[in-house]
Protein backbone atom coordinates (compact mmCIF):
# COMPACT_ATOMS: atom_id res chain seq x y z
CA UNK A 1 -23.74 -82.57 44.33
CA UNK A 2 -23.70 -85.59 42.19
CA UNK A 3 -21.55 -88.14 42.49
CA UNK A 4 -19.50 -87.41 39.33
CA UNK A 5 -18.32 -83.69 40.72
CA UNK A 6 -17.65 -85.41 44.08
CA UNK A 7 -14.37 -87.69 42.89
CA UNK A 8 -13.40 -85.52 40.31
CA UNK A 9 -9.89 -85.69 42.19
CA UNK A 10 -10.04 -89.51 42.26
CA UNK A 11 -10.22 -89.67 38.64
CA UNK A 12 -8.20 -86.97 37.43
CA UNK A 13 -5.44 -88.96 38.90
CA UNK A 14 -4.77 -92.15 36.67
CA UNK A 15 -1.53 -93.54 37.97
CA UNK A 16 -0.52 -92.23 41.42
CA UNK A 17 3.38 -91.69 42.09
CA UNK A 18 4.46 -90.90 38.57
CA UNK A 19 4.99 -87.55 38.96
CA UNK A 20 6.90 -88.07 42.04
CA UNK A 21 8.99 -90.72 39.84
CA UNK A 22 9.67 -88.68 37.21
CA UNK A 23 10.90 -85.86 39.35
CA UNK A 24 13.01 -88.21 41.12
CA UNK A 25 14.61 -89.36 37.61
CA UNK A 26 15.31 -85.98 36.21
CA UNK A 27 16.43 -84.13 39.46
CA UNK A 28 17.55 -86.34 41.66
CA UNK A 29 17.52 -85.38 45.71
CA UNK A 30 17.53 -81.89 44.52
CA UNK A 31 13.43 -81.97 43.50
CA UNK A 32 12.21 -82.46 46.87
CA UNK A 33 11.80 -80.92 49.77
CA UNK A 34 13.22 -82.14 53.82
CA UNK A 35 9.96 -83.63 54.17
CA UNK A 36 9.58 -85.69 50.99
CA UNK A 37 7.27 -83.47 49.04
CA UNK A 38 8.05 -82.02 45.71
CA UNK A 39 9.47 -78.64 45.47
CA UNK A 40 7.01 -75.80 44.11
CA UNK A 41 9.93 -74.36 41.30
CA UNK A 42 10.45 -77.42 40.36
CA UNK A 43 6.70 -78.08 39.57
CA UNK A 44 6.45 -74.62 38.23
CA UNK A 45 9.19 -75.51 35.55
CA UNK A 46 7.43 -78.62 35.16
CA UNK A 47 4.27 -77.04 34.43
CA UNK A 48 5.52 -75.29 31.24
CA UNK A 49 6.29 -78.45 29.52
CA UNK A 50 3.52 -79.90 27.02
CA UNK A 51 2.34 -83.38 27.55
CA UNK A 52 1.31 -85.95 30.34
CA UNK A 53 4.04 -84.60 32.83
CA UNK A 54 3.15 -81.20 32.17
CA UNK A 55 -0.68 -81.78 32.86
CA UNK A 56 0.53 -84.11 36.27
CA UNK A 57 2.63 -81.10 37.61
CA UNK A 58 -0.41 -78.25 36.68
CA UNK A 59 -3.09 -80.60 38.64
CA UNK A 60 0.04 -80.78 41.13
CA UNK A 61 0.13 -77.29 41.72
CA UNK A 62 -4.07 -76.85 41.59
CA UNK A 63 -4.28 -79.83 44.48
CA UNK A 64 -1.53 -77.76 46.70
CA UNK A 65 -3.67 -74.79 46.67
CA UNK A 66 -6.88 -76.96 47.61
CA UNK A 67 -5.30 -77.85 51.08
């Protein structure tokens, strides 16, 4: 594997926290789970929107499924 494909994660992800700030703006206590994560509906609803937090809460979603 070259070492492009290897930190394709690394890249993809330009300023870390935002999402997690952004979620914490627009819902509050309510976005997260007990353990501090972010809920899955509300980064399914966040997914629909265009834009930069649209494309942080689809690459969201892809990185949960990668664990």
């Amino acid at each position: 594997m070259t070492k492009r494909k290897e930190k394709w994660i690394q890249r993809a992800i330009k300023n870390p926290g935002a999402l997690t700030r952004t979620v914490k703006r627009r819902f509050g206590k309510k976005g997260f789970t007990k353990s501090g994560t972010i809920k899955t509906e509300v980064l399914r609803k966040l997914a629909k929107e265009k834009g930069t937090t649209g494309r942080r809460a689809r690459l969201a979603l892809t990185l949960r499924r990668l664990r």
